[in-house]
PDB file of N, CA and C in Angstrom:
ATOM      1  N   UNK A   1       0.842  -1.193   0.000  1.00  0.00           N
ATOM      2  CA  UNK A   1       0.000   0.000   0.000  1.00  0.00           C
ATOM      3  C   UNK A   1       0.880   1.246   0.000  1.00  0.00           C
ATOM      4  N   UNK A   2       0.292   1.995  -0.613  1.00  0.00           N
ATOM      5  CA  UNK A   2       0.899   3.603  -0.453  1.00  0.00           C
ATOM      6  C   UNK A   2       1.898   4.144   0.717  1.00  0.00           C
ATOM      7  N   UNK A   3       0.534   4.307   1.812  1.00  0.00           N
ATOM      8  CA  UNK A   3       1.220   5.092   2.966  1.00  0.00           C
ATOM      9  C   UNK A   3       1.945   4.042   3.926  1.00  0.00           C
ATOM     10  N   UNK A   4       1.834   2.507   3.559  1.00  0.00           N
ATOM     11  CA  UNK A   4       2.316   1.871   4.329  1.00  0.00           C
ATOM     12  C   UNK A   4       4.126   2.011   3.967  1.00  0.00           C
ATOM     13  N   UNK A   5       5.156   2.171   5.260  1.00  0.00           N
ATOM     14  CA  UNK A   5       6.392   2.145   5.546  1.00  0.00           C
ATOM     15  C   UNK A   5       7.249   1.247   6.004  1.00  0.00           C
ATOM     16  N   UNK A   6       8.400   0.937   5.747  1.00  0.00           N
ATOM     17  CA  UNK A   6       9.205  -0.487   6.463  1.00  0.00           C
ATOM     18  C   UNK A   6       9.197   0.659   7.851  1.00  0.00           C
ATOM     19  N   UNK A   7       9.739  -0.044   8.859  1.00  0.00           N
ATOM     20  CA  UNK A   7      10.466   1.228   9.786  1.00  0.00           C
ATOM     21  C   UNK A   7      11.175   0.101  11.029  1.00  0.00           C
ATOM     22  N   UNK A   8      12.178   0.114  11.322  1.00  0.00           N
ATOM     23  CA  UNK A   8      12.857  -0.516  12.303  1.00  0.00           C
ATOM     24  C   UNK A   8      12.749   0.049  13.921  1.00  0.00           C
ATOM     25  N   UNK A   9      12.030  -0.922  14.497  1.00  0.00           N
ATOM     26  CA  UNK A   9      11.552  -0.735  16.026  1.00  0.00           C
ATOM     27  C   UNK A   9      12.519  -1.464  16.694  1.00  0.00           C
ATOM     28  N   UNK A  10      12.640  -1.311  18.095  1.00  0.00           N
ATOM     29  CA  UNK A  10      13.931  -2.031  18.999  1.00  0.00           C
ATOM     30  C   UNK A  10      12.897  -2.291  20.533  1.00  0.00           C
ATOM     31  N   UNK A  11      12.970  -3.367  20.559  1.00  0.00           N
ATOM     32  CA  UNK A  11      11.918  -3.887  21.437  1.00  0.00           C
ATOM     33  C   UNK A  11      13.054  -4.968  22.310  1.00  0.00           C
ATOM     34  N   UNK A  12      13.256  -4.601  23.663  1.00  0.00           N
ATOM     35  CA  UNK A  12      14.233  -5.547  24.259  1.00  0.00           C
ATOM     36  C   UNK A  12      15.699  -5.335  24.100  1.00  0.00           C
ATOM     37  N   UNK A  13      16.274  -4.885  23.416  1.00  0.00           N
ATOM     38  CA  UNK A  13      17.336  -4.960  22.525  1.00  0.00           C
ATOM     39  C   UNK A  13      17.078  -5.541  20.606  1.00  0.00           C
ATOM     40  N   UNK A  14      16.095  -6.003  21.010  1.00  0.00           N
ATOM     41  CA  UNK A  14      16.127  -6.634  19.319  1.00  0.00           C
ATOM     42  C   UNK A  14      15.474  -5.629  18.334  1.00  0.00           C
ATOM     43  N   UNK A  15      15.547  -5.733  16.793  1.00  0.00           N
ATOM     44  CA  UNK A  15      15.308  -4.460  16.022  1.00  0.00           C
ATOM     45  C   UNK A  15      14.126  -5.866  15.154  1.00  0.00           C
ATOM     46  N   UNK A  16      12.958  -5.566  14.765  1.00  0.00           N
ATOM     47  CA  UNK A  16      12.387  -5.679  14.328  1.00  0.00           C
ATOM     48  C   UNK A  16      11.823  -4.954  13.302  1.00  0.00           C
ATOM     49  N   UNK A  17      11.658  -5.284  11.959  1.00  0.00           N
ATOM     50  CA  UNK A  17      11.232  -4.889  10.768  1.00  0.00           C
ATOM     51  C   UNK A  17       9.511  -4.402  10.666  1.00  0.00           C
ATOM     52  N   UNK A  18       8.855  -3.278  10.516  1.00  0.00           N
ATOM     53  CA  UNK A  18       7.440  -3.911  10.898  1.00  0.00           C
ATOM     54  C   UNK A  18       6.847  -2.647   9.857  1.00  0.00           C
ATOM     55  N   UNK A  19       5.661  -2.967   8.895  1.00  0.00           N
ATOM     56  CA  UNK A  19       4.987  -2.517   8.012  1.00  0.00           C
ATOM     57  C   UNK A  19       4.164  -1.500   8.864  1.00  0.00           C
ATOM     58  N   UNK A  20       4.265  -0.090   8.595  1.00  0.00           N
ATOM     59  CA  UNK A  20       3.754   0.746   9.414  1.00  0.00           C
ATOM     60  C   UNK A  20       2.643   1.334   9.011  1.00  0.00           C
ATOM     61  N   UNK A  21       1.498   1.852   8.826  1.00  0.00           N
ATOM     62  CA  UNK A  21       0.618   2.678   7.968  1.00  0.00           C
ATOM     63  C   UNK A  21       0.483   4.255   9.215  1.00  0.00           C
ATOM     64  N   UNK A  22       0.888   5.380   8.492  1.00  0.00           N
ATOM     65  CA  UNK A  22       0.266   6.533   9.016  1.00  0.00           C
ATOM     66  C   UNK A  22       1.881   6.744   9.658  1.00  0.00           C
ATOM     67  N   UNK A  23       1.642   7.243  10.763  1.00  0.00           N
ATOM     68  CA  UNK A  23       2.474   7.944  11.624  1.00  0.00           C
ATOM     69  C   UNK A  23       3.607   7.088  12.383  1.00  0.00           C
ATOM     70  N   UNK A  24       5.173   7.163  11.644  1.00  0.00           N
ATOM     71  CA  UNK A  24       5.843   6.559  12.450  1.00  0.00           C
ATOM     72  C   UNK A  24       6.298   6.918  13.068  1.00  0.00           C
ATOM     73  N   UNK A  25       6.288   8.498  14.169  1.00  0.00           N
ATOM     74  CA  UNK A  25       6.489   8.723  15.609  1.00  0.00           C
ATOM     75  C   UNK A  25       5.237   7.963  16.456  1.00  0.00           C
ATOM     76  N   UNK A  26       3.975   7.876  16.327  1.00  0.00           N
ATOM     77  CA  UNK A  26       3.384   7.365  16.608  1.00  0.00           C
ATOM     78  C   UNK A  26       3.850   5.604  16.968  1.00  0.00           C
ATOM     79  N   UNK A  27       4.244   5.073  15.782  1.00  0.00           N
ATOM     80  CA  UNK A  27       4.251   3.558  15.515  1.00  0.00           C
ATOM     81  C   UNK A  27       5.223   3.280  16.952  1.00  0.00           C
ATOM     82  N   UNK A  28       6.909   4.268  16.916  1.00  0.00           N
ATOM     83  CA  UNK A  28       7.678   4.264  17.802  1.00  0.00           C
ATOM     84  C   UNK A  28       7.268   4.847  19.527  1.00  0.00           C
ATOM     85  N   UNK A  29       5.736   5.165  19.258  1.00  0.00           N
ATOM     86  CA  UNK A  29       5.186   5.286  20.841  1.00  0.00           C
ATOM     87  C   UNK A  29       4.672   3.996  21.033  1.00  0.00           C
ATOM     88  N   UNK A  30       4.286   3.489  19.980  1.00  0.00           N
ATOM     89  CA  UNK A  30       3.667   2.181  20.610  1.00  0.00           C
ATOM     90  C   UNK A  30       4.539   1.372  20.733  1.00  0.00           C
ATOM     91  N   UNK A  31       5.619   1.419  20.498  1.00  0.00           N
ATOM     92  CA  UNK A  31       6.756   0.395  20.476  1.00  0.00           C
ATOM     93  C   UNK A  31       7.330   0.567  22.004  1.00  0.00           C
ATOM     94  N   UNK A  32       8.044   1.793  22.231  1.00  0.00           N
ATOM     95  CA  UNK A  32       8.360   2.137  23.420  1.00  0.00           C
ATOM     96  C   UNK A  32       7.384   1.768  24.224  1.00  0.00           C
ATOM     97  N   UNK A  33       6.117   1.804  24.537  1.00  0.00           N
ATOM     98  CA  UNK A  33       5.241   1.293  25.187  1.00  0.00           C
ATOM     99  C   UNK A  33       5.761   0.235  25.827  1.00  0.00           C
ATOM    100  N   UNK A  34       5.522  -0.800  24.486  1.00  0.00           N
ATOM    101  CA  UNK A  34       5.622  -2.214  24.217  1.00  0.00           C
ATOM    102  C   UNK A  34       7.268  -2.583  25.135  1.00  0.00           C
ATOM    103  N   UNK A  35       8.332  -1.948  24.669  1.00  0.00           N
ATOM    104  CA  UNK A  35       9.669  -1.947  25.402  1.00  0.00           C
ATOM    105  C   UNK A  35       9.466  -2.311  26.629  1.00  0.00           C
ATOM    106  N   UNK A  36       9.035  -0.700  27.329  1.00  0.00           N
ATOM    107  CA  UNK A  36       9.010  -0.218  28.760  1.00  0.00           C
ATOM    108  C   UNK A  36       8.189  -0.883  29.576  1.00  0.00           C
ATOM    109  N   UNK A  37       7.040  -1.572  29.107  1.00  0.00           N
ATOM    110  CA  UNK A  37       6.228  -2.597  30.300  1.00  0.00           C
ATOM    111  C   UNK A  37       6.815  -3.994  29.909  1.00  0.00           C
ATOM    112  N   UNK A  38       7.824  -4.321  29.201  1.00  0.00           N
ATOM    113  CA  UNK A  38       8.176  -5.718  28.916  1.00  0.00           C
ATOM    114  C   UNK A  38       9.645  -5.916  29.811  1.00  0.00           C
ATOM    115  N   UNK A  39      10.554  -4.528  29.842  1.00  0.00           N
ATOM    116  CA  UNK A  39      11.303  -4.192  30.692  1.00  0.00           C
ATOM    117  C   UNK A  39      10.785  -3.654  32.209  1.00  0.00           C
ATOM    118  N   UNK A  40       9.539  -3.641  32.104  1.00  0.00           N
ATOM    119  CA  UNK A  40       9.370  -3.646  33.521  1.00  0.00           C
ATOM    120  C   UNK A  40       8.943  -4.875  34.405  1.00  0.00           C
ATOM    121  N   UNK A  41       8.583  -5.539  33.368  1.00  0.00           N
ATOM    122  CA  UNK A  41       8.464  -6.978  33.549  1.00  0.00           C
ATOM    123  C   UNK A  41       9.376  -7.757  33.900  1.00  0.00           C
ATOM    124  N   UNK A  42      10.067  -7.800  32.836  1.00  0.00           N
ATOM    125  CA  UNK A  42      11.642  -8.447  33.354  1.00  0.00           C
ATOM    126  C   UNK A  42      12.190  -8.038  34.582  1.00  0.00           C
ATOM    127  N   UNK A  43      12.567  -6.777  34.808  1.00  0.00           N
ATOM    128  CA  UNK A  43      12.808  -6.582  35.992  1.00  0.00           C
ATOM    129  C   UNK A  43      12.087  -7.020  37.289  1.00  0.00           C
ATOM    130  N   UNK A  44      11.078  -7.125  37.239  1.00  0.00           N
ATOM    131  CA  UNK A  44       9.951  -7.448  37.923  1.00  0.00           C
ATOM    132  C   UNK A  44       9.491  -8.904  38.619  1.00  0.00           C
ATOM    133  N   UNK A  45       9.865  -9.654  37.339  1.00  0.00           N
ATOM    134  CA  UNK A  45       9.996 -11.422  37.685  1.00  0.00           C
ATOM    135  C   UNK A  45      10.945 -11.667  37.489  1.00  0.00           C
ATOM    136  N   UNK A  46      12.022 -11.254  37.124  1.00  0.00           N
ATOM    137  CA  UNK A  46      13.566 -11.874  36.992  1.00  0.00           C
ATOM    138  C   UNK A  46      13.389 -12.768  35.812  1.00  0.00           C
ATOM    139  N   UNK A  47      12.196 -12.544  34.470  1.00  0.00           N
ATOM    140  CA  UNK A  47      12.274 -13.379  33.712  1.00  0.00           C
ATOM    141  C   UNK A  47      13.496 -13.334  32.470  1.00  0.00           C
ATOM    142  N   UNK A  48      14.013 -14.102  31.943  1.00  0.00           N
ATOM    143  CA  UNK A  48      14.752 -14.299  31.292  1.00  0.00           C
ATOM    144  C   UNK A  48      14.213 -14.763  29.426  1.00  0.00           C
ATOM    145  N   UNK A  49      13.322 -15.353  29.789  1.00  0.00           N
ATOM    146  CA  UNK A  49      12.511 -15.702  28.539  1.00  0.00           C
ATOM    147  C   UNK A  49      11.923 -14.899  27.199  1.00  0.00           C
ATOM    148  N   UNK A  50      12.045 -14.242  26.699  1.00  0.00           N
ATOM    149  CA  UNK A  50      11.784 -13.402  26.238  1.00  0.00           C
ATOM    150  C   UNK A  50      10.153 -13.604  25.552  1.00  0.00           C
ATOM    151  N   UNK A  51       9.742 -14.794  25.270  1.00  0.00           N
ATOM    152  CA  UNK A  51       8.640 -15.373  24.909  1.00  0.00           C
ATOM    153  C   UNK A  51       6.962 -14.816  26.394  1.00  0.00           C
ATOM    154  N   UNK A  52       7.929 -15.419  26.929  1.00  0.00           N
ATOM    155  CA  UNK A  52       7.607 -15.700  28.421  1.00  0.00           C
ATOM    156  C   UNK A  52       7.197 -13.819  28.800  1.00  0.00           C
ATOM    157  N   UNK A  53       8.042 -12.898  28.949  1.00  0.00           N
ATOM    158  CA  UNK A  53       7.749 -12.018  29.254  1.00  0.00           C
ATOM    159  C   UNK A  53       7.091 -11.149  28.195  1.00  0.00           C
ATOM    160  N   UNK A  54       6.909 -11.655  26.759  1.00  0.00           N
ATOM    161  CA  UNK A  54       5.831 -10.648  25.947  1.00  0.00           C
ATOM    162  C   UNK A  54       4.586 -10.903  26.155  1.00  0.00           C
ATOM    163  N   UNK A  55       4.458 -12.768  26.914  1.00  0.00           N
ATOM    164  CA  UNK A  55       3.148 -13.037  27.133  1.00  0.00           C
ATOM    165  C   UNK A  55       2.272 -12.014  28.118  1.00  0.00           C
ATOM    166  N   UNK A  56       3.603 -12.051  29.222  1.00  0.00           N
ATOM    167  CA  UNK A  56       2.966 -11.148  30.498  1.00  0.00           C
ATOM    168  C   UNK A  56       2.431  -9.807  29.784  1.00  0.00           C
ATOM    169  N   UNK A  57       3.891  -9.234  28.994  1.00  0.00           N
ATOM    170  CA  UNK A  57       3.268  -7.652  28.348  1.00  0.00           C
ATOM    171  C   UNK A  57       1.896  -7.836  27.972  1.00  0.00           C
ATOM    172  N   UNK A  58       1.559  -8.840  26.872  1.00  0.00           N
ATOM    173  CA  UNK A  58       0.556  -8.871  26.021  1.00  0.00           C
ATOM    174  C   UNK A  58      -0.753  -8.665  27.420  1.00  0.00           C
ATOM    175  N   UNK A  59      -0.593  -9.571  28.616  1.00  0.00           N
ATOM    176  CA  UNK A  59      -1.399  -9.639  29.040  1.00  0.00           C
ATOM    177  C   UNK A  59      -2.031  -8.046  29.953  1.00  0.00           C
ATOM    178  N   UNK A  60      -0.826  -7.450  30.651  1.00  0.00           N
ATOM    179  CA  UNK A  60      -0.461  -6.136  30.759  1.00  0.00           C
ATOM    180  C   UNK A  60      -1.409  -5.556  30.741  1.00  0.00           C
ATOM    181  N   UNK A  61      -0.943  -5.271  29.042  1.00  0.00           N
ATOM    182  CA  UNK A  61      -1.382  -3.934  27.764  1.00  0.00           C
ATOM    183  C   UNK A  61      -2.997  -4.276  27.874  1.00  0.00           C
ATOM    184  N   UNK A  62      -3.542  -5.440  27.682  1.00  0.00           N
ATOM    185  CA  UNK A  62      -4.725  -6.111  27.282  1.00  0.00           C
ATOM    186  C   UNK A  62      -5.773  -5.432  28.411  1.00  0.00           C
ATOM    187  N   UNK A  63      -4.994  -5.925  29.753  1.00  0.00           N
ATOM    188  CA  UNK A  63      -6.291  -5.734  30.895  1.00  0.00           C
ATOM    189  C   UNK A  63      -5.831  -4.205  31.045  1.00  0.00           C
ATOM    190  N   UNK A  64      -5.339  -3.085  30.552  1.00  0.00           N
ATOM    191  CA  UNK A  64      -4.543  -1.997  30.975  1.00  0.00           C
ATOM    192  C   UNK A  64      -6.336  -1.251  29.628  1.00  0.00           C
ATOM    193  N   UNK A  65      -5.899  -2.157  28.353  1.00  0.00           N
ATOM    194  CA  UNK A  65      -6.932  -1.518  27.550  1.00  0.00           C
ATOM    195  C   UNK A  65      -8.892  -1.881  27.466  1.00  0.00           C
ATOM    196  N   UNK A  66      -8.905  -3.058  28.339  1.00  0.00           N
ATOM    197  CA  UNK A  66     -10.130  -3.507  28.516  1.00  0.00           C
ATOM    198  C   UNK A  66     -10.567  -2.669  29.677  1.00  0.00           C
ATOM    199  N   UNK A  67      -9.885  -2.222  30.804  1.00  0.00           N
ATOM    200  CA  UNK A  67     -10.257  -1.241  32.041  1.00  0.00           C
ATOM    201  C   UNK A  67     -10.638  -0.210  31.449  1.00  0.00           C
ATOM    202  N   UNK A  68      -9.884   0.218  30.196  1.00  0.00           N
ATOM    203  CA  UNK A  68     -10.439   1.613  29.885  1.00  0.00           C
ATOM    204  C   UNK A  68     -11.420   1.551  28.408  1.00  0.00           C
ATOM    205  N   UNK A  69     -12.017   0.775  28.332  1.00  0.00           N
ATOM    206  CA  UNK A  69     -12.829  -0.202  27.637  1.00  0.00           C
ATOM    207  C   UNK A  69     -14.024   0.176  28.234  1.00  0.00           C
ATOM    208  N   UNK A  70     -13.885  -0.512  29.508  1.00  0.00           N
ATOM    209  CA  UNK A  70     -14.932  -0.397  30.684  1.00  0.00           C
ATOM    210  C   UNK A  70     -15.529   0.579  31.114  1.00  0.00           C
ATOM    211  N   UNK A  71     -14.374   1.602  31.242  1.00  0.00           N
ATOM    212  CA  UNK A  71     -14.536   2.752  31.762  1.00  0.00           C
ATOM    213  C   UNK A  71     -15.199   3.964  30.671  1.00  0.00           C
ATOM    214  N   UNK A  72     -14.941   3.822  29.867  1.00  0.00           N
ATOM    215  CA  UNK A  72     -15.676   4.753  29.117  1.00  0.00           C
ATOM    216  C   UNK A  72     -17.450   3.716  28.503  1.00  0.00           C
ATOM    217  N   UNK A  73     -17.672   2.463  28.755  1.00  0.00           N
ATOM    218  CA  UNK A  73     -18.848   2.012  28.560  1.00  0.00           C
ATOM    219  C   UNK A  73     -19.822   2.689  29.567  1.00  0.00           C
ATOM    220  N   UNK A  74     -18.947   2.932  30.869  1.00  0.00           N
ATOM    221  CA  UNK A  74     -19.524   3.450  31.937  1.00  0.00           C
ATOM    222  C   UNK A  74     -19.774   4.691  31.756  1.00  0.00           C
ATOM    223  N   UNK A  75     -19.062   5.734  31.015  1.00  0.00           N
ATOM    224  CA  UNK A  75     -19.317   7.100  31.094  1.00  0.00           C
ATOM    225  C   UNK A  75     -20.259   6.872  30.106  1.00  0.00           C
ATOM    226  N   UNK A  76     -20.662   6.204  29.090  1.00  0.00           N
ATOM    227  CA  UNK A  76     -21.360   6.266  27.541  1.00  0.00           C
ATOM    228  C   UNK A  76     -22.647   6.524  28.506  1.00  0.00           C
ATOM    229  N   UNK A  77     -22.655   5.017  29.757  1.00  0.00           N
ATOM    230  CA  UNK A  77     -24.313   4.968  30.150  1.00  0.00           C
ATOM    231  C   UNK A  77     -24.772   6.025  31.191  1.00  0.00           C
ATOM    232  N   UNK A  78     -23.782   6.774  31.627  1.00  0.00           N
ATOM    233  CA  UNK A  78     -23.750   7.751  32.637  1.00  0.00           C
ATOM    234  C   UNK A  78     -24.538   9.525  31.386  1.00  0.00           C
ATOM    235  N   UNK A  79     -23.678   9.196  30.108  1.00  0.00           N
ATOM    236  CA  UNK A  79     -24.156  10.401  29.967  1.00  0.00           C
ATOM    237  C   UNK A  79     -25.452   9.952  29.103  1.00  0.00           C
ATOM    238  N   UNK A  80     -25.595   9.096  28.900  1.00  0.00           N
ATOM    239  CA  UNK A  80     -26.951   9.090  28.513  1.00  0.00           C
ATOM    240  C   UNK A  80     -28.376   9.090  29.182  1.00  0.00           C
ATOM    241  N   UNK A  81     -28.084   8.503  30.723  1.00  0.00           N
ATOM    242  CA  UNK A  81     -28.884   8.690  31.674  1.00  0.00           C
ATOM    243  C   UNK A  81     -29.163   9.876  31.932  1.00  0.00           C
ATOM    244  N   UNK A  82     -28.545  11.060  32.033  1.00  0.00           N
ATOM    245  CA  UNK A  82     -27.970  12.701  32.233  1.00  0.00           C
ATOM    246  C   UNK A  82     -28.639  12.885  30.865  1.00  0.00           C
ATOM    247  N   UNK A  83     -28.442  12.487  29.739  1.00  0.00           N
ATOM    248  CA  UNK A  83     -28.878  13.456  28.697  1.00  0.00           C
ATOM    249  C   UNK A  83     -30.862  12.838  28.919  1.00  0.00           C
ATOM    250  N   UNK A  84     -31.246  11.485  28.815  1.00  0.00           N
ATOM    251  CA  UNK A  84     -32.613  11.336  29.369  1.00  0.00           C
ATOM    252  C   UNK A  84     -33.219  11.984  30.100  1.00  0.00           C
ATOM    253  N   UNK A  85     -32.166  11.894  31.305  1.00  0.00           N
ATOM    254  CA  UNK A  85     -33.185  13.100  32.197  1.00  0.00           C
ATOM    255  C   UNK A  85     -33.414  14.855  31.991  1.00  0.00           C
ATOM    256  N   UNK A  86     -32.373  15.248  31.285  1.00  0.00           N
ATOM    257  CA  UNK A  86     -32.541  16.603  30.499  1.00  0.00           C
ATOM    258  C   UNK A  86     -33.603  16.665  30.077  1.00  0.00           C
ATOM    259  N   UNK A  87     -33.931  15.909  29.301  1.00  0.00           N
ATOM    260  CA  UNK A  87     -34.818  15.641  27.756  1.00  0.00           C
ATOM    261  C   UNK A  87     -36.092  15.788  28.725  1.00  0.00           C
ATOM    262  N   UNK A  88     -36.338  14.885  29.503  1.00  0.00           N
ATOM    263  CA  UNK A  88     -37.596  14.653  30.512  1.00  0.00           C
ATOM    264  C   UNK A  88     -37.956  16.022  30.755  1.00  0.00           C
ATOM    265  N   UNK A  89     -36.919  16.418  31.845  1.00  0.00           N
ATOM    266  CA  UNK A  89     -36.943  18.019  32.178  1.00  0.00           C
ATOM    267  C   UNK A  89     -37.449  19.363  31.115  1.00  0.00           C
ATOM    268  N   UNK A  90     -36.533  18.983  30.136  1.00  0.00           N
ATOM    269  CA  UNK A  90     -37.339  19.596  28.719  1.00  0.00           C
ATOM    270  C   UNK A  90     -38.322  19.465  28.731  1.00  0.00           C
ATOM    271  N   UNK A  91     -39.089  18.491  28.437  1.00  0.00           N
ATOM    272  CA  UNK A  91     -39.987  17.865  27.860  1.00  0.00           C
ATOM    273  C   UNK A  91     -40.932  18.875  28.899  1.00  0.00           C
ATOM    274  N   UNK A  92     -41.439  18.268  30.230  1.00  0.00           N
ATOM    275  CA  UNK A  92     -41.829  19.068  31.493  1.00  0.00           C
ATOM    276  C   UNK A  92     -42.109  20.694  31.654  1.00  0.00           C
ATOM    277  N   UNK A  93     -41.021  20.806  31.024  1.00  0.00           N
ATOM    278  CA  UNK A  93     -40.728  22.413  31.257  1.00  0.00           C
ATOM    279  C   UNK A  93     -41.251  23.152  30.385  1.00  0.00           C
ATOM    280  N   UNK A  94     -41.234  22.282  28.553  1.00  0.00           N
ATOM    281  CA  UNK A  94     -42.450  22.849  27.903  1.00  0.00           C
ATOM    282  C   UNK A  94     -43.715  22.843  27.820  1.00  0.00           C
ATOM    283  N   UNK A  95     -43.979  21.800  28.698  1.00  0.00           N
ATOM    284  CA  UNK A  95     -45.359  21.383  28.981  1.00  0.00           C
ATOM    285  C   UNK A  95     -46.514  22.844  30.077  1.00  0.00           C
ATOM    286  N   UNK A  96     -44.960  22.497  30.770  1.00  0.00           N
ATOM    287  CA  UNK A  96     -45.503  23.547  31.577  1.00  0.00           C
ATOM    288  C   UNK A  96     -46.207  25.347  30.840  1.00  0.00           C
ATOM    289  N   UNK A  97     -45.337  25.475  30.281  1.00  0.00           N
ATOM    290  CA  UNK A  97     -45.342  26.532  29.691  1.00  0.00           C
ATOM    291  C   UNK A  97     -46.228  26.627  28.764  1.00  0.00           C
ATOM    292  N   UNK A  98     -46.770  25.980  28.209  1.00  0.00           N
ATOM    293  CA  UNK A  98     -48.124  25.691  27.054  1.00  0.00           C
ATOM    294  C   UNK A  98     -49.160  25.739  28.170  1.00  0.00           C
ATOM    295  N   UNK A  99     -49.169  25.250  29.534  1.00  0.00           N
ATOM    296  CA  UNK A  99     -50.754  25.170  30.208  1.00  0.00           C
ATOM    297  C   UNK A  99     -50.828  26.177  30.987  1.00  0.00           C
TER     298      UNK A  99
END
């Protein structure tokens, strides 16, 4: 594709090749991401595995992005409850005003 780019990421020490589309300061935030909780990992369990500790990352990143998954399902039903009861209030308030 067009906008897609090679671009070399360094994850661990290792440089990986990876097809980028759009923004590769971006691509290299998600990488560093990816680095910095896999190195915090390691440090963390003393793992050595490198397999072993992308699982943990993967798992990490995952429940890090399903919390905020959650969390905005929660604001969706929060402001819609808030915008219902507006509407009600509306609704009420013109009522009023017609009788």
């Amino acid at each position: 594709m067009k906008d897609e780019q090679l671009l070399e990421l360094i994850i661990l020490g290792q440089p990986y090749q990876v097809r980028v589309k759009g923004s590769p300061e971006y691509a290299r935030k998600v990488s560093q991401l990816v680095d910095d909780t896999m190195r915090q990992l390691q440090k963390g369990t003393h793992q050595s595995d490198t397999t072993r500790i992308a699982i943990l990352a993967a798992l990490n990143l995952a429940d890090r992005l399903l919390s905020f998954i959650e969390k905005d399902k929660a604001r969706e039903g929060e402001v819609a409850k808030v915008s219902q009861e507006l509407s009600q209030i509306l609704d009420q308030a013109i009522t009023n005003q017609k009788g």
